[in-house]
PDB file of N, CA and C in Angstrom:
ATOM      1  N   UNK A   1      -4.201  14.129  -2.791  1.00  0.00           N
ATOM      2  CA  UNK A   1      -3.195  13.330  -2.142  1.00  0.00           C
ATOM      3  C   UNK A   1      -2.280  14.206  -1.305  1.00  0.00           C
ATOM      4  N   UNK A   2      -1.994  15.304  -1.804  1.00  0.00           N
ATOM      5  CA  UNK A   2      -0.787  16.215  -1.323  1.00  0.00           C
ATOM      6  C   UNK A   2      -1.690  16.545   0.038  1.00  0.00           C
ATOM      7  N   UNK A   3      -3.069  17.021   0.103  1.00  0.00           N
ATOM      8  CA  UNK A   3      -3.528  17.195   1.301  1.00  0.00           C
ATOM      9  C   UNK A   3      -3.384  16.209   2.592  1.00  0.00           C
ATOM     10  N   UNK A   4      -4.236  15.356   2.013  1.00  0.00           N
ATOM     11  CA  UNK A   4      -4.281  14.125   2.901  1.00  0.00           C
ATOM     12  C   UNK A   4      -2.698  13.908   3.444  1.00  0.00           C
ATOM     13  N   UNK A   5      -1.192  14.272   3.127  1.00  0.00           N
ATOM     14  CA  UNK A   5       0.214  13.983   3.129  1.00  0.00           C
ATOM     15  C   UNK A   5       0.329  14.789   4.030  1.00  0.00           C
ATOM     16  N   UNK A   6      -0.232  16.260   3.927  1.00  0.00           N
ATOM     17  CA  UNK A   6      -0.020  17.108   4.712  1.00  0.00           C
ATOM     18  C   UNK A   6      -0.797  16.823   6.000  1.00  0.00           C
ATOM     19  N   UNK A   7      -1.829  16.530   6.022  1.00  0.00           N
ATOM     20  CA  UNK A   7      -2.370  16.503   7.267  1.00  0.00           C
ATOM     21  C   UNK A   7      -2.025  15.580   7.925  1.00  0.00           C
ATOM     22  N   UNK A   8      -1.492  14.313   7.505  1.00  0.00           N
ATOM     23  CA  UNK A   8      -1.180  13.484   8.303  1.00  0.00           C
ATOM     24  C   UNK A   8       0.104  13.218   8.718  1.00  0.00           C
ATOM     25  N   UNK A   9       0.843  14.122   8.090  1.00  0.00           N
ATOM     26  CA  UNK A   9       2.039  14.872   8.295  1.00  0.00           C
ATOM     27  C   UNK A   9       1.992  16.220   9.720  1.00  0.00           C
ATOM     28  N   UNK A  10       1.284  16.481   9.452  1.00  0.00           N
ATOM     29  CA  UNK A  10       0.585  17.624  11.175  1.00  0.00           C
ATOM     30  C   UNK A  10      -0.105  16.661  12.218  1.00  0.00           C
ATOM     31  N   UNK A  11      -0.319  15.842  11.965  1.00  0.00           N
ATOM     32  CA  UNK A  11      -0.821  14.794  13.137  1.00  0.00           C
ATOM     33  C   UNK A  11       0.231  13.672  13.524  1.00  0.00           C
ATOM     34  N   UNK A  12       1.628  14.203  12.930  1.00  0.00           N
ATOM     35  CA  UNK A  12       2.703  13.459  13.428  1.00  0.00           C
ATOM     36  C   UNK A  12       2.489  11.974  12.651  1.00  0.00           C
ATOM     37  N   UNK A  13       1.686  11.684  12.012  1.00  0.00           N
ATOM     38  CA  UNK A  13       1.421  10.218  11.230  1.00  0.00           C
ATOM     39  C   UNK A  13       2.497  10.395  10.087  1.00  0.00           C
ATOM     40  N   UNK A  14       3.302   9.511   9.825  1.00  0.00           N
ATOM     41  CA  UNK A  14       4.202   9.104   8.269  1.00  0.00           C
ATOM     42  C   UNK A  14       3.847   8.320   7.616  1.00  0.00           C
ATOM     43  N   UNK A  15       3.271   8.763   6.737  1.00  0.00           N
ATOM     44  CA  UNK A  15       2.636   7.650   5.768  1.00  0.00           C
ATOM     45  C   UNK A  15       3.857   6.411   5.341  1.00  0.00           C
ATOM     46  N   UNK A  16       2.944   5.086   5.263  1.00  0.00           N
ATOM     47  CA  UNK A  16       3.902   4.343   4.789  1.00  0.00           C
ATOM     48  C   UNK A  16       3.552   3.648   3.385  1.00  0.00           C
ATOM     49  N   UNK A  17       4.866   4.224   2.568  1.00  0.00           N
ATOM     50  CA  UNK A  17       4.104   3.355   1.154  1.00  0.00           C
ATOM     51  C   UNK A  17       5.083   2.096   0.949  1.00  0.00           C
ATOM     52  N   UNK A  18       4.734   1.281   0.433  1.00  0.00           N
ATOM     53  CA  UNK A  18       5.151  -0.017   0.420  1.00  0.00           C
ATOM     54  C   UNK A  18       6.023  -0.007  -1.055  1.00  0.00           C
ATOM     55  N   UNK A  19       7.559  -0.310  -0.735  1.00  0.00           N
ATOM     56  CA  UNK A  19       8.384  -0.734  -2.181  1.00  0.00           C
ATOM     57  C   UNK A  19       8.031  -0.569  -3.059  1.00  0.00           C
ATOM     58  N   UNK A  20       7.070  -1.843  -3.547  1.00  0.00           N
ATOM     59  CA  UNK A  20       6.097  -2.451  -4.441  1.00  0.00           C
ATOM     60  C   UNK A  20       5.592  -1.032  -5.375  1.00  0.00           C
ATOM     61  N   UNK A  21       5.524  -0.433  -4.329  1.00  0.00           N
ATOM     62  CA  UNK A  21       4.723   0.883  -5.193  1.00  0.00           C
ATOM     63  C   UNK A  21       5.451   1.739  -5.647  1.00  0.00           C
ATOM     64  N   UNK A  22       5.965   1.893  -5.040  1.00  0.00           N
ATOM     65  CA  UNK A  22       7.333   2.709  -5.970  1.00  0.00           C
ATOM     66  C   UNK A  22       7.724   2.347  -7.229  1.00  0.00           C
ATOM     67  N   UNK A  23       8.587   1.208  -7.427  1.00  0.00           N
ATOM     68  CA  UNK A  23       8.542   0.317  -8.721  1.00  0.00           C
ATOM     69  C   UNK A  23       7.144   0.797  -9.343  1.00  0.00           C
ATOM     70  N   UNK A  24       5.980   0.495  -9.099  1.00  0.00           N
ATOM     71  CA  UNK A  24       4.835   0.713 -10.149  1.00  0.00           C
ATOM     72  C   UNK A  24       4.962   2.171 -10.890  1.00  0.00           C
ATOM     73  N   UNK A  25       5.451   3.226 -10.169  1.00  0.00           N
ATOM     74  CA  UNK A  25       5.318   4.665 -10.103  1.00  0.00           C
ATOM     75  C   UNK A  25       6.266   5.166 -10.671  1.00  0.00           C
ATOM     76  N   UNK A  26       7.827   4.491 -10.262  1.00  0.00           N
ATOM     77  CA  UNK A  26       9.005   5.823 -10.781  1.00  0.00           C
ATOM     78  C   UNK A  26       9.324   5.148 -11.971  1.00  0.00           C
ATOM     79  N   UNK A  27       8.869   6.253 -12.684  1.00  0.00           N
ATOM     80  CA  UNK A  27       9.426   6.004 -14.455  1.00  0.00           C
ATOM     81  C   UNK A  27      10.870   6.224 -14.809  1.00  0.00           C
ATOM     82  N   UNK A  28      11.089   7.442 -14.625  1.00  0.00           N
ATOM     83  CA  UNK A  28      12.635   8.000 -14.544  1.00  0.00           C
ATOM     84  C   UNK A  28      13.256   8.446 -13.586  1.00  0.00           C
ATOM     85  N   UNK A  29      13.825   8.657 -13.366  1.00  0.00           N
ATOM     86  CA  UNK A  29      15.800  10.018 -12.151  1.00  0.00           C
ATOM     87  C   UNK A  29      14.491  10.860 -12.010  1.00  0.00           C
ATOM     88  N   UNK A  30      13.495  11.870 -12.699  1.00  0.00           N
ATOM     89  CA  UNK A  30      12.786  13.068 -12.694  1.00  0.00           C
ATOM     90  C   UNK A  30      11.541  13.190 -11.982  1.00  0.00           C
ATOM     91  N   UNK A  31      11.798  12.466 -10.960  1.00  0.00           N
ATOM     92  CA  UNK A  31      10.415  12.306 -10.197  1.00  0.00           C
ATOM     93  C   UNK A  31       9.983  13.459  -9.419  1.00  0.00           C
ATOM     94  N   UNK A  32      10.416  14.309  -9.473  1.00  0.00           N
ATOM     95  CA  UNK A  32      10.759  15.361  -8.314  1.00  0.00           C
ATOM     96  C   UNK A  32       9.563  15.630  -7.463  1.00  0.00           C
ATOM     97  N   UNK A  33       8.570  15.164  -8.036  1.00  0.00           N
ATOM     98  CA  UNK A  33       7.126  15.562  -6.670  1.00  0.00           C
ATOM     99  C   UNK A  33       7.224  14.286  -6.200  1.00  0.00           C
ATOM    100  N   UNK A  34       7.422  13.391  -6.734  1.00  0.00           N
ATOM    101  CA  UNK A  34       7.291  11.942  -5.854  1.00  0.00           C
ATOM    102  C   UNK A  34       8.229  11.931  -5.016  1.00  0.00           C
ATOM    103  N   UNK A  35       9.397  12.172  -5.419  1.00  0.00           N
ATOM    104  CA  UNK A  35      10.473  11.964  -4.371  1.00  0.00           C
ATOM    105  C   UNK A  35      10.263  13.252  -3.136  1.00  0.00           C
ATOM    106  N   UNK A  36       9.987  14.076  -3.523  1.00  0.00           N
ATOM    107  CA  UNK A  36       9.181  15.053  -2.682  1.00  0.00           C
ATOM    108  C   UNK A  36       8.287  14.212  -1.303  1.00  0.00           C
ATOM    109  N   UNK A  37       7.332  14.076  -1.987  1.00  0.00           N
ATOM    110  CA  UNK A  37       6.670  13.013  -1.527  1.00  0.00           C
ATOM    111  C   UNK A  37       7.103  12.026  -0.525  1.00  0.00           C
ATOM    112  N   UNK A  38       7.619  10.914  -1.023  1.00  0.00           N
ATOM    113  CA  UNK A  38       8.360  10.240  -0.677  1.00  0.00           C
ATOM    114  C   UNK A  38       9.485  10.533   0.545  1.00  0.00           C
ATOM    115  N   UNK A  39       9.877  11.402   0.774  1.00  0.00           N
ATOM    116  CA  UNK A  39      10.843  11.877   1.898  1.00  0.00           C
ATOM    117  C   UNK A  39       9.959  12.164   3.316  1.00  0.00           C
ATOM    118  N   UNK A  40       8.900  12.322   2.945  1.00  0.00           N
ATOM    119  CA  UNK A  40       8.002  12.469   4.152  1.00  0.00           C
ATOM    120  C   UNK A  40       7.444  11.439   4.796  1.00  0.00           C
ATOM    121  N   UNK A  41       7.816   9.836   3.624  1.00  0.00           N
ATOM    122  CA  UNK A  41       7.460   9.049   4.245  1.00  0.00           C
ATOM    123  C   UNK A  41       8.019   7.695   4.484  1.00  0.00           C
ATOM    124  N   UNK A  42       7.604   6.891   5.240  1.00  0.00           N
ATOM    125  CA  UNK A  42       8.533   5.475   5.804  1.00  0.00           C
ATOM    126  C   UNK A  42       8.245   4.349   4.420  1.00  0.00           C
ATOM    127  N   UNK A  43       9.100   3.929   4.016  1.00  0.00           N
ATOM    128  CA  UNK A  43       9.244   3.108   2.596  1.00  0.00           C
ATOM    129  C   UNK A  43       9.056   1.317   3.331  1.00  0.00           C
ATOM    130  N   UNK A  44       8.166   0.688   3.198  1.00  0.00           N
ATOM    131  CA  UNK A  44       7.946  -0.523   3.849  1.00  0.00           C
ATOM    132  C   UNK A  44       8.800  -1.266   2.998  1.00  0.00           C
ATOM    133  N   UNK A  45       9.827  -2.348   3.005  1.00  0.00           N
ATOM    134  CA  UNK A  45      10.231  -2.966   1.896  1.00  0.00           C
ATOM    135  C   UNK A  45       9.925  -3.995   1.905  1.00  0.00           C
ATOM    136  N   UNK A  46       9.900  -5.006   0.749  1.00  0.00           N
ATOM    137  CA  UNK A  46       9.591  -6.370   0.233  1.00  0.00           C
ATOM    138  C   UNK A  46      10.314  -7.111   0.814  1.00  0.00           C
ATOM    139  N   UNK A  47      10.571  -8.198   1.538  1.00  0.00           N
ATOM    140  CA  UNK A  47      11.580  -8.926   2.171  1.00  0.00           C
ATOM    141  C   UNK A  47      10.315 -10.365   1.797  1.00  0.00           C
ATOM    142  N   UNK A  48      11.445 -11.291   2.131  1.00  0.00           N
ATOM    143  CA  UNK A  48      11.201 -12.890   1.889  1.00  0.00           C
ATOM    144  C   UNK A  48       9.424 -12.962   2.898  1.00  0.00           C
ATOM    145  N   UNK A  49       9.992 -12.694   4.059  1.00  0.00           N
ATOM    146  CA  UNK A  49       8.717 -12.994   4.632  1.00  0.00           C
ATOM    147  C   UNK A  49       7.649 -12.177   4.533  1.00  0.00           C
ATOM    148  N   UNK A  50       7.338 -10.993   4.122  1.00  0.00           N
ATOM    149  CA  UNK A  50       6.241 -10.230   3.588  1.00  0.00           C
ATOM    150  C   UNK A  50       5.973 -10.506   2.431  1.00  0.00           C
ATOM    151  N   UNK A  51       6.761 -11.198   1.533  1.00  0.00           N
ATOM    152  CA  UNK A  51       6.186 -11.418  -0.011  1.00  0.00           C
ATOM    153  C   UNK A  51       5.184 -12.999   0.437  1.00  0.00           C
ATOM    154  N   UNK A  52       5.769 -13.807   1.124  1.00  0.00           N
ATOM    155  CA  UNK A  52       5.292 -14.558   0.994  1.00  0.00           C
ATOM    156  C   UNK A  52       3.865 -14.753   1.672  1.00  0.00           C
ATOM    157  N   UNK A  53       3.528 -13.493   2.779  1.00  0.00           N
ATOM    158  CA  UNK A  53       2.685 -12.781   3.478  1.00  0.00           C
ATOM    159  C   UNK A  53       1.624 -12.746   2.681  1.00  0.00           C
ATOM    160  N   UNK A  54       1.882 -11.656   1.661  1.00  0.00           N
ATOM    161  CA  UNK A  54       1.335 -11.391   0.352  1.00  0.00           C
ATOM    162  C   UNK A  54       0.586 -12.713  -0.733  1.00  0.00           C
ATOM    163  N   UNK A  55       1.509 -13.555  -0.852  1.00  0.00           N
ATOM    164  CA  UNK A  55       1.148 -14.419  -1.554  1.00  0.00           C
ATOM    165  C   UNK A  55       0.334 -15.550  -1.415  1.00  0.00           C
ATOM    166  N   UNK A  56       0.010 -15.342  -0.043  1.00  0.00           N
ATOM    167  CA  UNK A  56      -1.012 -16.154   1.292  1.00  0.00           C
ATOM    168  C   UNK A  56      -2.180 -15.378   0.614  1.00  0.00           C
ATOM    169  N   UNK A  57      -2.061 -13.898   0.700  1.00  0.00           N
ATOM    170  CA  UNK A  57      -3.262 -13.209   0.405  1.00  0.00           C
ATOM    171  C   UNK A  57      -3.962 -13.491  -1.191  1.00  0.00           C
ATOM    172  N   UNK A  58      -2.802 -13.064  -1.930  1.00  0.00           N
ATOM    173  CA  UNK A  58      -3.004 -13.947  -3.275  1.00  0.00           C
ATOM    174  C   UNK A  58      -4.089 -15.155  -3.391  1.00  0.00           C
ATOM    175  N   UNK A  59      -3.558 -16.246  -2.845  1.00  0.00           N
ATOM    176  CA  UNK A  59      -3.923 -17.441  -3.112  1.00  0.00           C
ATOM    177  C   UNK A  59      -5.639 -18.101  -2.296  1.00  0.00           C
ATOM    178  N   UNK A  60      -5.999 -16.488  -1.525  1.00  0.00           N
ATOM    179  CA  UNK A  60      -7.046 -16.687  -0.996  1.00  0.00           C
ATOM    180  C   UNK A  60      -8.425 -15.580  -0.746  1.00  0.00           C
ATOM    181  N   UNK A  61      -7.582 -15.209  -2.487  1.00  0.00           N
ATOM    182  CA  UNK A  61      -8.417 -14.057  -3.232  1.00  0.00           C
ATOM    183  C   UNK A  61      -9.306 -14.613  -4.321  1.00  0.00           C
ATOM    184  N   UNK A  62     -10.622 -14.073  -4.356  1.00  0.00           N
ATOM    185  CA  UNK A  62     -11.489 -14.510  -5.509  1.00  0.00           C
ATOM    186  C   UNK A  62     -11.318 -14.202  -6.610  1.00  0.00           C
ATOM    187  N   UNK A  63     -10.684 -12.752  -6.837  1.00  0.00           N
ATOM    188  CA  UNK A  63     -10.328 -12.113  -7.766  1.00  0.00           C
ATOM    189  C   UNK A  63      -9.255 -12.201  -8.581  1.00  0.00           C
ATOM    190  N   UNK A  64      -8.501 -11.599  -8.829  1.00  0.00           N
ATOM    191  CA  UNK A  64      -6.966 -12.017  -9.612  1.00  0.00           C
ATOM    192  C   UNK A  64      -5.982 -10.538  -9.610  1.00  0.00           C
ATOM    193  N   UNK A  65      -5.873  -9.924  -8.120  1.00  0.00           N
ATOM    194  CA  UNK A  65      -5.120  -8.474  -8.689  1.00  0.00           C
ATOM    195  C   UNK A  65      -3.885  -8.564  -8.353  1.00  0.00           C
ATOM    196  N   UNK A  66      -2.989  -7.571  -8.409  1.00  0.00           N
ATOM    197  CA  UNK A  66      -1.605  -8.199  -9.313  1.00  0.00           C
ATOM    198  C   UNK A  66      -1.234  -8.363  -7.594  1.00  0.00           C
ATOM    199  N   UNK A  67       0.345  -8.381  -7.392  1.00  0.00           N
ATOM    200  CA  UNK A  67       1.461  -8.453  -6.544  1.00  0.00           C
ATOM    201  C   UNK A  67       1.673  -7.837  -5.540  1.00  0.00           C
ATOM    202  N   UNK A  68       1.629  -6.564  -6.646  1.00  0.00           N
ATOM    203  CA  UNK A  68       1.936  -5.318  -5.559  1.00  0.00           C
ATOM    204  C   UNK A  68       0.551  -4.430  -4.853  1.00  0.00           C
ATOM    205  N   UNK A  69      -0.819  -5.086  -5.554  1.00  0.00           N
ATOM    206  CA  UNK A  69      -1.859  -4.634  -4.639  1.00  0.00           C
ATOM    207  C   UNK A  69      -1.906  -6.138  -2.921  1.00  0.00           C
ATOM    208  N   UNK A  70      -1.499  -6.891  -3.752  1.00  0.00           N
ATOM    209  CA  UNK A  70      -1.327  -8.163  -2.197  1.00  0.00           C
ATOM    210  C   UNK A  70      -0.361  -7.555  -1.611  1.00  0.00           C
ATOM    211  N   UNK A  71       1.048  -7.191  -1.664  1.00  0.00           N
ATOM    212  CA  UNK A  71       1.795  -6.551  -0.952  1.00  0.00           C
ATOM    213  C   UNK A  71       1.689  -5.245   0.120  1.00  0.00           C
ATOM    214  N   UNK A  72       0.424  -4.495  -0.523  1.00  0.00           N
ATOM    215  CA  UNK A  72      -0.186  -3.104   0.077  1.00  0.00           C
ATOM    216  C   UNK A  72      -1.147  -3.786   0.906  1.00  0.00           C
ATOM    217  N   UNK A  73      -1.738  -4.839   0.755  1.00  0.00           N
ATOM    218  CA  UNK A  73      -3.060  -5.116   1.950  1.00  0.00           C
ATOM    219  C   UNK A  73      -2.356  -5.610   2.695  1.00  0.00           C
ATOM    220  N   UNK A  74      -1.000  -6.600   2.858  1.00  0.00           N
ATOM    221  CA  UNK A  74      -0.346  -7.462   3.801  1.00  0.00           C
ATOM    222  C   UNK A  74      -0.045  -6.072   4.965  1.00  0.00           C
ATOM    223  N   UNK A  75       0.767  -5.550   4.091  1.00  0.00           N
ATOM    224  CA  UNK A  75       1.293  -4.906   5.049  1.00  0.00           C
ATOM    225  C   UNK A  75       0.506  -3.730   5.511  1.00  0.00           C
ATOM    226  N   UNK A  76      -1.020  -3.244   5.217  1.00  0.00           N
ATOM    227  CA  UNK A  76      -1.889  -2.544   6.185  1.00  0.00           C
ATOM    228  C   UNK A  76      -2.455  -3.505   6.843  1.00  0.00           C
ATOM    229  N   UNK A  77      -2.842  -4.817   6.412  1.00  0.00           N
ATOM    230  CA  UNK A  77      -3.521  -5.606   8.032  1.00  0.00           C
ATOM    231  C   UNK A  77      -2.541  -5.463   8.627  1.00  0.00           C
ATOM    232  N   UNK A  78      -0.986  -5.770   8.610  1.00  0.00           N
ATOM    233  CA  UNK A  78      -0.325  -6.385   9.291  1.00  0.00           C
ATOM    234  C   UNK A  78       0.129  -5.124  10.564  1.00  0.00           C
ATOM    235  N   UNK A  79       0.186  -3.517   9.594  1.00  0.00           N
ATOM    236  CA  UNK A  79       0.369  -2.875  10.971  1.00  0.00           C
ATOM    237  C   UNK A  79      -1.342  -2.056  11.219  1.00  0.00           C
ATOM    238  N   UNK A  80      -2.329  -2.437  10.474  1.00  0.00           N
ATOM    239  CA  UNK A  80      -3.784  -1.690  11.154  1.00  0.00           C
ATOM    240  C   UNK A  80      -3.925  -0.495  10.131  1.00  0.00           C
ATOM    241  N   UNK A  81      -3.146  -0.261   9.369  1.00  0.00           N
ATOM    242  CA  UNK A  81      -3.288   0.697   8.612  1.00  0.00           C
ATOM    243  C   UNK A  81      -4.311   1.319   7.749  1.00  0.00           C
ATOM    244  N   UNK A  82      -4.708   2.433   7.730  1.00  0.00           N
ATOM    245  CA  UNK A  82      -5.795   2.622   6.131  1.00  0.00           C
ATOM    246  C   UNK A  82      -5.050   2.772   4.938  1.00  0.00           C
ATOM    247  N   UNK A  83      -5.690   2.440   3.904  1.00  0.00           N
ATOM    248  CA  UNK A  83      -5.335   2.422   2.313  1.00  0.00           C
ATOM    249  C   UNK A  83      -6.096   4.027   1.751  1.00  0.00           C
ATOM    250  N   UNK A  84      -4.817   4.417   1.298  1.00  0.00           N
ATOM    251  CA  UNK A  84      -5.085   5.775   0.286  1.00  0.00           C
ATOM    252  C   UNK A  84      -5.053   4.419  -0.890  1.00  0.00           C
ATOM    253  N   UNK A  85      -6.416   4.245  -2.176  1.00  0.00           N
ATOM    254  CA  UNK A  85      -5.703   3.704  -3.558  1.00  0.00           C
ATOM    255  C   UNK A  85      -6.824   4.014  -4.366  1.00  0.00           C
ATOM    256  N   UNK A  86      -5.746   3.804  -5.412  1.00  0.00           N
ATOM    257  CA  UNK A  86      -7.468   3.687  -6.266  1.00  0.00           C
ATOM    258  C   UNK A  86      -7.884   1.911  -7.019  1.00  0.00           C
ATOM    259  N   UNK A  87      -7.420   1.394  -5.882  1.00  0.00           N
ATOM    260  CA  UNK A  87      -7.659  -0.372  -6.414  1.00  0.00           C
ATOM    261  C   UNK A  87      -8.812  -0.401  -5.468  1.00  0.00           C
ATOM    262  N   UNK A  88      -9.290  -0.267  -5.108  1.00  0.00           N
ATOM    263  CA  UNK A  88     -10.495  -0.397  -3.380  1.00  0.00           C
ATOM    264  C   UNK A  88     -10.876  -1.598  -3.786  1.00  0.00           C
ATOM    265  N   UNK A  89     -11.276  -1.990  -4.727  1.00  0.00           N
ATOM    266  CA  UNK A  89     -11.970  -3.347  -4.669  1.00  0.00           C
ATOM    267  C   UNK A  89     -10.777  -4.722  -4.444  1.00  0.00           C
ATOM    268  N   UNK A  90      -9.710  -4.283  -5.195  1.00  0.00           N
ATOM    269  CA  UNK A  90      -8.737  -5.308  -5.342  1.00  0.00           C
ATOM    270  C   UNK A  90      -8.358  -5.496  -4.063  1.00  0.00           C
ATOM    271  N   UNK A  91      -7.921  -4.604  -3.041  1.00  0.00           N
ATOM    272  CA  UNK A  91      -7.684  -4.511  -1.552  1.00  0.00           C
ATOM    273  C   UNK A  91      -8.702  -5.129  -1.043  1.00  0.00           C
ATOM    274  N   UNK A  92      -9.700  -4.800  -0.701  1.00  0.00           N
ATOM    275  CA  UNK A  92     -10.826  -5.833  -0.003  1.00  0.00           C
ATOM    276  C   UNK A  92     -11.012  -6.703  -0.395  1.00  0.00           C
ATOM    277  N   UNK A  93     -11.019  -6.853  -1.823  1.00  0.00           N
ATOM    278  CA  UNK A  93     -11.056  -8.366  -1.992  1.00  0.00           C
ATOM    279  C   UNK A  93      -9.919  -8.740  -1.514  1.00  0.00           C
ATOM    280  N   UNK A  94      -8.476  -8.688  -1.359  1.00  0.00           N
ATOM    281  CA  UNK A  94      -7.340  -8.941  -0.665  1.00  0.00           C
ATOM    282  C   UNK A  94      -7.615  -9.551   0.745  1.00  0.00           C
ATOM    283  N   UNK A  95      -8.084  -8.436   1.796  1.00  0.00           N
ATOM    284  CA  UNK A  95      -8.647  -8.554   3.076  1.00  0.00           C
ATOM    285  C   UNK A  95      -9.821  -9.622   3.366  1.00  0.00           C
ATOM    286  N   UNK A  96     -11.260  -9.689   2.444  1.00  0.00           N
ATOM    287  CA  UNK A  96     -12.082 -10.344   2.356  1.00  0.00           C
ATOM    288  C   UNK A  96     -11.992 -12.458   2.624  1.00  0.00           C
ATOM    289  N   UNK A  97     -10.689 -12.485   1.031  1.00  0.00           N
ATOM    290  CA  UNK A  97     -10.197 -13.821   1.058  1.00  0.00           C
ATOM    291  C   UNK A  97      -9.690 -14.355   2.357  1.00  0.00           C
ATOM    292  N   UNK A  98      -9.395 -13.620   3.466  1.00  0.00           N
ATOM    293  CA  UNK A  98      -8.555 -13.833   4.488  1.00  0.00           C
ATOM    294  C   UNK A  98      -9.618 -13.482   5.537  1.00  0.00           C
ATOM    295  N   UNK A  99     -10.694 -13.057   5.457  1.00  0.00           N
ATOM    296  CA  UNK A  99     -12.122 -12.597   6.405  1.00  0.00           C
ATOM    297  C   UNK A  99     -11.451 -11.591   7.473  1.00  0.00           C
ATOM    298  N   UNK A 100     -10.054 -10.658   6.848  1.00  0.00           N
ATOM    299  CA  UNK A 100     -10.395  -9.376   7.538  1.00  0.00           C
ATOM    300  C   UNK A 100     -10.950  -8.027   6.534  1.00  0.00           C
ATOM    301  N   UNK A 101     -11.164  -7.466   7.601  1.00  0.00           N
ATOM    302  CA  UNK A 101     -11.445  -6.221   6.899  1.00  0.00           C
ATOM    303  C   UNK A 101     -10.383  -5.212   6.774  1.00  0.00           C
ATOM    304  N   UNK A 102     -10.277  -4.556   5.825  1.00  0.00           N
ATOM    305  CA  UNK A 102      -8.952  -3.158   5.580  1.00  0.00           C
ATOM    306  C   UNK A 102      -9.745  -1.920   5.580  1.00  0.00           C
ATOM    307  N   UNK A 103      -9.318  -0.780   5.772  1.00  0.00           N
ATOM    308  CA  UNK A 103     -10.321   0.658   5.846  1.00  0.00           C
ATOM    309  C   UNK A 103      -9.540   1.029   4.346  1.00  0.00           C
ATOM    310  N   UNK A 104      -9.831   1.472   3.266  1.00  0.00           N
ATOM    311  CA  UNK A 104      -9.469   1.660   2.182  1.00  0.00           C
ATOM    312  C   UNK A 104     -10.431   2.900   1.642  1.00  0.00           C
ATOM    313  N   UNK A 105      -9.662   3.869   1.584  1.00  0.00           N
ATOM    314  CA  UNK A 105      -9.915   5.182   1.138  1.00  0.00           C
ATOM    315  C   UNK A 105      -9.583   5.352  -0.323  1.00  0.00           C
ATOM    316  N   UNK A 106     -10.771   4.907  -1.353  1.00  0.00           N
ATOM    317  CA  UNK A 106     -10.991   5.516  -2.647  1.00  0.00           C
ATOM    318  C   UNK A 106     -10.379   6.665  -3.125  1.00  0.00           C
ATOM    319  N   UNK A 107      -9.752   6.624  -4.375  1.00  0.00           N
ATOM    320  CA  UNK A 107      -9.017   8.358  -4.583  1.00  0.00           C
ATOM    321  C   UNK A 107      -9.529   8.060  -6.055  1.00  0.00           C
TER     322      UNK A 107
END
């Protein structure tokens, strides 16, 4: 991960991680590589009309994956983005229900 941060950090790209994920991730104040992390990159936030974005995706998924993986596909169709995750299936199936496709990079 730290690679992939870096390089796309030298190609002038800022990764964007979505709210949603954060919440999943910070346990305590002691995050210090995440927040590391995190400073390098643009924080997408949850607002009324992206949740409900999300919940479009939800409701036209075969599968059943949680919130905050609908929240991560909304907002890579929505700006073209690829997926760093390790949900790959839950994301396409995300994209699929909706007949687009997402580029989703397995970790």
């Amino acid at each position: 991960m730290w690679l992939l941060h870096k390089r796309a950090l030298g190609r002038g790209v800022r990764p964007v991680v979505p709210a949603g994920v954060i919440t999943e991730v910070y346990r305590s104040g002691q995050q210090v590589n995440l927040t590391r992390l995190l400073s390098g990159c643009r924080i997408d936030p949850l607002d009324e009309s992206t949740a409900k974005a999300a919940g479009i995706l939800l409701g036209n998924c075969s599968t059943n994956p949680g919130a905050v993986d609908a929240s991560v596909a909304e907002g890579a169709l929505r700006r073209g983005d690829a997926v760093v995750t390790g949900n790959a299936s839950h994301l396409r199936a995300l994209a699929d229900g909706v007949g687009r496709k997402l580029e989703v990079i397995p970790m």
